[in-house]
PDB file of N, CA and C in Angstrom:
ATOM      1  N   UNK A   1     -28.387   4.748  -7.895  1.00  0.00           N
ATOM      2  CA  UNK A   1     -27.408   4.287  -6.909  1.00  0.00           C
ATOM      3  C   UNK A   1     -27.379   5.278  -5.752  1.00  0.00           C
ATOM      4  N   UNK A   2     -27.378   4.709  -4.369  1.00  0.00           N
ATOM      5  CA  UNK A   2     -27.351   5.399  -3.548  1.00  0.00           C
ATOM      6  C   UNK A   2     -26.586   5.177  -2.231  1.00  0.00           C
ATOM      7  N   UNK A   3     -26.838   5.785  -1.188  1.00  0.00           N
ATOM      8  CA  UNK A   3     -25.572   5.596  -0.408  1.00  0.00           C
ATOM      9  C   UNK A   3     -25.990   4.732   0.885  1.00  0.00           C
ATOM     10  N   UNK A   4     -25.455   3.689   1.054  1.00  0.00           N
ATOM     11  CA  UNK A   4     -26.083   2.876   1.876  1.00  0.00           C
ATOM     12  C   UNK A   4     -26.690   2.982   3.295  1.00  0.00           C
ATOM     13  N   UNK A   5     -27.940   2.423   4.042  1.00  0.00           N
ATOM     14  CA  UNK A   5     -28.031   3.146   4.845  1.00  0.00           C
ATOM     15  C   UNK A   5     -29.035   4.415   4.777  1.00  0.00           C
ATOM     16  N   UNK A   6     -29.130   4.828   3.898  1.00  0.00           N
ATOM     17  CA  UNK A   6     -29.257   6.566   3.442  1.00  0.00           C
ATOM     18  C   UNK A   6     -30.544   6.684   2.537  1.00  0.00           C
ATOM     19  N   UNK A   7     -31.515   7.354   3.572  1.00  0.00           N
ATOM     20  CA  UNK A   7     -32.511   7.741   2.422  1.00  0.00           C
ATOM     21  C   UNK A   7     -32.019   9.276   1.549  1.00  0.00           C
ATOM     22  N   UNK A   8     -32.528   9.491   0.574  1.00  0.00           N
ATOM     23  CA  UNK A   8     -31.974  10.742   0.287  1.00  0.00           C
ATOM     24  C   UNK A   8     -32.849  12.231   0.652  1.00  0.00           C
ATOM     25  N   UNK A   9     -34.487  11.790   1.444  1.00  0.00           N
ATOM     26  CA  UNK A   9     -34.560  12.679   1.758  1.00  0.00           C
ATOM     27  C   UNK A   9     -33.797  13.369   3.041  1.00  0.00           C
ATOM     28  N   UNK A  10     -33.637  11.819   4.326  1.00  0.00           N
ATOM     29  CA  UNK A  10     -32.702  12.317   5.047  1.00  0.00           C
ATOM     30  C   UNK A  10     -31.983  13.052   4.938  1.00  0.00           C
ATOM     31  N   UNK A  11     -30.903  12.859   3.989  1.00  0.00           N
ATOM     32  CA  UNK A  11     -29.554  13.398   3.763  1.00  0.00           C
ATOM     33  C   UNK A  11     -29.657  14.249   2.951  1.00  0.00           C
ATOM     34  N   UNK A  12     -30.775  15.179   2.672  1.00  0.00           N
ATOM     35  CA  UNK A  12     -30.992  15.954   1.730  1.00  0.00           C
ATOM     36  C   UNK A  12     -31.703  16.859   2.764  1.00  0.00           C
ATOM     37  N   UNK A  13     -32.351  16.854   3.799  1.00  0.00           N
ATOM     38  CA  UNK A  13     -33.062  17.677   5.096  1.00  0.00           C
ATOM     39  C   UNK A  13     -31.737  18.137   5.557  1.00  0.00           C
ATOM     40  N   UNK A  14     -30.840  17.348   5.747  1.00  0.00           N
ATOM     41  CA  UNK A  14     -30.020  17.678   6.866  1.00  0.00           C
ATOM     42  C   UNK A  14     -28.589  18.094   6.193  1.00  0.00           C
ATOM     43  N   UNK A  15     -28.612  18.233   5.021  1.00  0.00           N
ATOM     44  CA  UNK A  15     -27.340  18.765   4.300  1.00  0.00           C
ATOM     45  C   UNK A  15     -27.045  20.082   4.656  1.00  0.00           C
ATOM     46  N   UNK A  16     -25.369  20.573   4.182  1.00  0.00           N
ATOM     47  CA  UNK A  16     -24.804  21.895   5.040  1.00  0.00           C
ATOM     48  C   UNK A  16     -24.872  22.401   3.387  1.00  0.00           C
ATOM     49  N   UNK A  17     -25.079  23.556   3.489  1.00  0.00           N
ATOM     50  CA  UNK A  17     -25.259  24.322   1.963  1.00  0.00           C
ATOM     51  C   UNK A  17     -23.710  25.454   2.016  1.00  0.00           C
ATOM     52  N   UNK A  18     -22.494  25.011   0.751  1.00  0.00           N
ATOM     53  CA  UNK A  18     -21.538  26.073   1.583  1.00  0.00           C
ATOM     54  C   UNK A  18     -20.962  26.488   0.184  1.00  0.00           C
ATOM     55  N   UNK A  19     -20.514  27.703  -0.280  1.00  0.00           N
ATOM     56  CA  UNK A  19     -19.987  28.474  -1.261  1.00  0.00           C
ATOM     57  C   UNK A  19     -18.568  28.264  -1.221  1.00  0.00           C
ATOM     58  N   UNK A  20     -18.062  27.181  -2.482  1.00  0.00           N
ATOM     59  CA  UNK A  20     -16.824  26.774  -2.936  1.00  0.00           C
ATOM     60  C   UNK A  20     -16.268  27.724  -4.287  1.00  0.00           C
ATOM     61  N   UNK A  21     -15.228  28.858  -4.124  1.00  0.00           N
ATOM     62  CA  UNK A  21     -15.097  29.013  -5.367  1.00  0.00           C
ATOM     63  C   UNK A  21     -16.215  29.902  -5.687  1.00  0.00           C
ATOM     64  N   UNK A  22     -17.271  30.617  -5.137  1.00  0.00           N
ATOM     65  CA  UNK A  22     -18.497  30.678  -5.779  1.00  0.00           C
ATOM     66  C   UNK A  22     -19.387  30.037  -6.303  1.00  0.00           C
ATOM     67  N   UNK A  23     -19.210  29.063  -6.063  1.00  0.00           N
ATOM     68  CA  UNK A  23     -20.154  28.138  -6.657  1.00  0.00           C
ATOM     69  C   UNK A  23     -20.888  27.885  -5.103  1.00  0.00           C
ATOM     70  N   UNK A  24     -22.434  27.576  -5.050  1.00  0.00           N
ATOM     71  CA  UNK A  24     -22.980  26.564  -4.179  1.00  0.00           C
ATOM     72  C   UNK A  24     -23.039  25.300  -4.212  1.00  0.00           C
ATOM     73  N   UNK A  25     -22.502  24.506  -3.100  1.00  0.00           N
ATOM     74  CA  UNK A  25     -22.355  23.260  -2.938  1.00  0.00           C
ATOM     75  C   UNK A  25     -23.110  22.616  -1.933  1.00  0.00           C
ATOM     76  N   UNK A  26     -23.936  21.529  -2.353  1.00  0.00           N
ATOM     77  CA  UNK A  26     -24.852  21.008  -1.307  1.00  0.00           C
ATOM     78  C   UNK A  26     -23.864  19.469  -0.711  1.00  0.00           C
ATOM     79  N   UNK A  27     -23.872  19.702   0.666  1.00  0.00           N
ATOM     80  CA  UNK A  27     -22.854  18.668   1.308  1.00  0.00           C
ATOM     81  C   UNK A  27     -23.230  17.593   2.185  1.00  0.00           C
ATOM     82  N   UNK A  28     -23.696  16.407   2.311  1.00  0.00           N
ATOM     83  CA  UNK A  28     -24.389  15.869   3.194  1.00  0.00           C
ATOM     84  C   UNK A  28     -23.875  16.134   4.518  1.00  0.00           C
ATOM     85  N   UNK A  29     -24.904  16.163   5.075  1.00  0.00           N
ATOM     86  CA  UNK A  29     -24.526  16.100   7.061  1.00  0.00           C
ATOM     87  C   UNK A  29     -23.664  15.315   7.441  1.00  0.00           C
ATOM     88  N   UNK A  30     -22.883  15.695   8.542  1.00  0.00           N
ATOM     89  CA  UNK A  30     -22.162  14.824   9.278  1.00  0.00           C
ATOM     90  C   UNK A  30     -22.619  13.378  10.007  1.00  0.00           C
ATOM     91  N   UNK A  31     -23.829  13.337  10.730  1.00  0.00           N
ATOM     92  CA  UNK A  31     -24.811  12.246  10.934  1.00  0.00           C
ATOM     93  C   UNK A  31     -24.668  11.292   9.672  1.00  0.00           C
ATOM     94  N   UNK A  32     -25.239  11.844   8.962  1.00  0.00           N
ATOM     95  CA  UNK A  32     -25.440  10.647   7.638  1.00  0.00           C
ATOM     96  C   UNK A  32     -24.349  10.422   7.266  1.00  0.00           C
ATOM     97  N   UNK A  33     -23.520  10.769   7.097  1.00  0.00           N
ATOM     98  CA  UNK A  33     -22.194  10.862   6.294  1.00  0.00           C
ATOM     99  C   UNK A  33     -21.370   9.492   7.639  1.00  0.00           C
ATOM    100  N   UNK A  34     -21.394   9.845   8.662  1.00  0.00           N
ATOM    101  CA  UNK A  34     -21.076   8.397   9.713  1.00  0.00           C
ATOM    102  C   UNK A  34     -21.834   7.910   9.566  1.00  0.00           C
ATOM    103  N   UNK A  35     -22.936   7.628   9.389  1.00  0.00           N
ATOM    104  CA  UNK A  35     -24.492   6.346   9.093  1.00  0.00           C
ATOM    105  C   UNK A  35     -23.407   5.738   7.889  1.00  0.00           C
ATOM    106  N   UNK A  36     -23.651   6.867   6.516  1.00  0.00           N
ATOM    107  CA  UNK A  36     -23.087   5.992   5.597  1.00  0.00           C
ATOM    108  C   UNK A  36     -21.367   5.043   5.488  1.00  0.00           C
ATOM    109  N   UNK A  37     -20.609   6.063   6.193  1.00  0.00           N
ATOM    110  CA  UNK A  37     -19.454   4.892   6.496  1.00  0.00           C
ATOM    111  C   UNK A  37     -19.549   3.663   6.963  1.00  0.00           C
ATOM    112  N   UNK A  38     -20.783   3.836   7.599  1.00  0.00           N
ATOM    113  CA  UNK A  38     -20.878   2.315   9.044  1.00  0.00           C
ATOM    114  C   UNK A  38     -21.138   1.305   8.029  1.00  0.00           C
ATOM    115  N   UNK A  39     -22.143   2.191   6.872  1.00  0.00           N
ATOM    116  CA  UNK A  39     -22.893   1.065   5.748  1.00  0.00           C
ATOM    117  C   UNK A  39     -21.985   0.031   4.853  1.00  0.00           C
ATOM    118  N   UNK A  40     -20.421   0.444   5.560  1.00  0.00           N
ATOM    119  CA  UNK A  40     -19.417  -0.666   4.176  1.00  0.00           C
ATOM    120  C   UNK A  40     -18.127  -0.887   5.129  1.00  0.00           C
ATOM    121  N   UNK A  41     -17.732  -2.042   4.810  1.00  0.00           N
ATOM    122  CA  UNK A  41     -16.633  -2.464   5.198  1.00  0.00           C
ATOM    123  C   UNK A  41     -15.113  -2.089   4.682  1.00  0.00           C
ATOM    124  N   UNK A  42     -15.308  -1.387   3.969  1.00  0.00           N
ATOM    125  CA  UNK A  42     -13.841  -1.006   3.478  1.00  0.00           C
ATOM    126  C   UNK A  42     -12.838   0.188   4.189  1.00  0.00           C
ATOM    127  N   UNK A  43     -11.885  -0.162   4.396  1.00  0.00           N
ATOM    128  CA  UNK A  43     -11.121   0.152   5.843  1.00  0.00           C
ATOM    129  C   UNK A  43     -10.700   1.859   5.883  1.00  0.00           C
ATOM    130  N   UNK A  44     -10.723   1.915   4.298  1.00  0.00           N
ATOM    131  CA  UNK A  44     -10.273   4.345   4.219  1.00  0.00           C
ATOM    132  C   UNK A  44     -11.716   4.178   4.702  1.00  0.00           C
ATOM    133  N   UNK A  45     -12.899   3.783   4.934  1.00  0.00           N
ATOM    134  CA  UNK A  45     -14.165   4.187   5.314  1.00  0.00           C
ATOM    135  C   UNK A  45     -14.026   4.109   7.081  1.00  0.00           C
ATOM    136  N   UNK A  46     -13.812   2.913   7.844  1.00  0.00           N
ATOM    137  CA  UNK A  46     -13.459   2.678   9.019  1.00  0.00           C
ATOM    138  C   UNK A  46     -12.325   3.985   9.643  1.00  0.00           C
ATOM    139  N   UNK A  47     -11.303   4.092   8.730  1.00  0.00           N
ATOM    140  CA  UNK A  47     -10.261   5.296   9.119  1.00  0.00           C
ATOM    141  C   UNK A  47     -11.843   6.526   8.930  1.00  0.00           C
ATOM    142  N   UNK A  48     -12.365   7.016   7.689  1.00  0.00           N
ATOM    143  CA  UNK A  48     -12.880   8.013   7.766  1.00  0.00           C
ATOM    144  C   UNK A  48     -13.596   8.549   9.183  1.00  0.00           C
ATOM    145  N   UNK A  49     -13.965   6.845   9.584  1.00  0.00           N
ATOM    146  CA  UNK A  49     -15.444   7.173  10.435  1.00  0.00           C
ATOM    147  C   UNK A  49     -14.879   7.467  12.097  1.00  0.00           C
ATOM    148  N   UNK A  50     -13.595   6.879  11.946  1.00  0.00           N
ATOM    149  CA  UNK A  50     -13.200   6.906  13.817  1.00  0.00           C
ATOM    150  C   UNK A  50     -12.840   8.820  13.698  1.00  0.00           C
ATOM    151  N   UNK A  51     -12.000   9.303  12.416  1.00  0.00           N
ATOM    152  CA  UNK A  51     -11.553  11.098  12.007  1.00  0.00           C
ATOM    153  C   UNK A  51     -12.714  11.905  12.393  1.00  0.00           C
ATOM    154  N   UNK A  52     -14.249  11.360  11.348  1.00  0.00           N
ATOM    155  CA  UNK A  52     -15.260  12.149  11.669  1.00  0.00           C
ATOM    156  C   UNK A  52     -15.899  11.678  13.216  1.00  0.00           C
ATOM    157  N   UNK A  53     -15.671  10.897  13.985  1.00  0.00           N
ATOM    158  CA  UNK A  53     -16.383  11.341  15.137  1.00  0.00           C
ATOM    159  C   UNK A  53     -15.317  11.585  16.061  1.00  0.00           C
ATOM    160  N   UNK A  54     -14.122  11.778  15.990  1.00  0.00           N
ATOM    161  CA  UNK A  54     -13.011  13.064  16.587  1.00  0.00           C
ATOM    162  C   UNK A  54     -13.355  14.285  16.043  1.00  0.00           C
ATOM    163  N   UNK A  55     -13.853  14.286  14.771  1.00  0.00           N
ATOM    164  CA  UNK A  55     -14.416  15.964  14.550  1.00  0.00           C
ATOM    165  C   UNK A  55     -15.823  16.698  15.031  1.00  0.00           C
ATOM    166  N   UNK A  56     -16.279  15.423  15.214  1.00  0.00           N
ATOM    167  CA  UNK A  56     -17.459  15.308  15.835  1.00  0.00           C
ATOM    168  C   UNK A  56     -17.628  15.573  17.464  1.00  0.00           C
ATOM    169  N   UNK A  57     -16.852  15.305  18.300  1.00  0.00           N
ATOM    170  CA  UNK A  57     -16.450  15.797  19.584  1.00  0.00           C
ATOM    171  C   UNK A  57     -15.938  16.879  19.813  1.00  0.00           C
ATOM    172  N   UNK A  58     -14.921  17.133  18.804  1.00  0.00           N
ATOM    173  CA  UNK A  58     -14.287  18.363  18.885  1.00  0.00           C
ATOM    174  C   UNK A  58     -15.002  19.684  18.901  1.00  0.00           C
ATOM    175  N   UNK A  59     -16.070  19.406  17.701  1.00  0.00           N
ATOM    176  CA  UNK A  59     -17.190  20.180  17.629  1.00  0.00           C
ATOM    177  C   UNK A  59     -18.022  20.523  18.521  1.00  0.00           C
ATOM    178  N   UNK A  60     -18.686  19.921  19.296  1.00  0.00           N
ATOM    179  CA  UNK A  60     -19.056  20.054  20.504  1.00  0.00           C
ATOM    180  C   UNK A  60     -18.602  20.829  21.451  1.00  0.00           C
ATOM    181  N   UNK A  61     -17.510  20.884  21.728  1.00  0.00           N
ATOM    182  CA  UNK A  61     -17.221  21.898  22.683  1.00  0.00           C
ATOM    183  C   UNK A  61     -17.113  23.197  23.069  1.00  0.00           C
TER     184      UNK A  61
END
């Protein structure tokens, strides 16, 4: 099962690698991560996707 939209090498090139707790955690990219919201209609996904590309601008600057 996989995430729609989403190859996994994509989202596996472009993942953020970040230390939770000590532990390493592999996190998909922001790109893919809006690819994959776009991939479903369900509306906490629509809320997710308008949040991440306000974080996504924000970032930018």
């Amino acid at each position: 099962m996989g995430i729609s939209d989403i190859e996994f090498k994509q989202a596996w090139e472009s993942r953020n690698v970040a230390t939770l707790e000590g532990v390493k955690a592999n996190i998909i990219g922001l790109k893919q991560l809006l690819r994959a919201k776009q991939g479903t209609r369900r509306k906490v996904d629509t809320l997710d996707k308008e949040n991440l590309k306000k974080l996504r601008r924000h970032k930018k600057r």
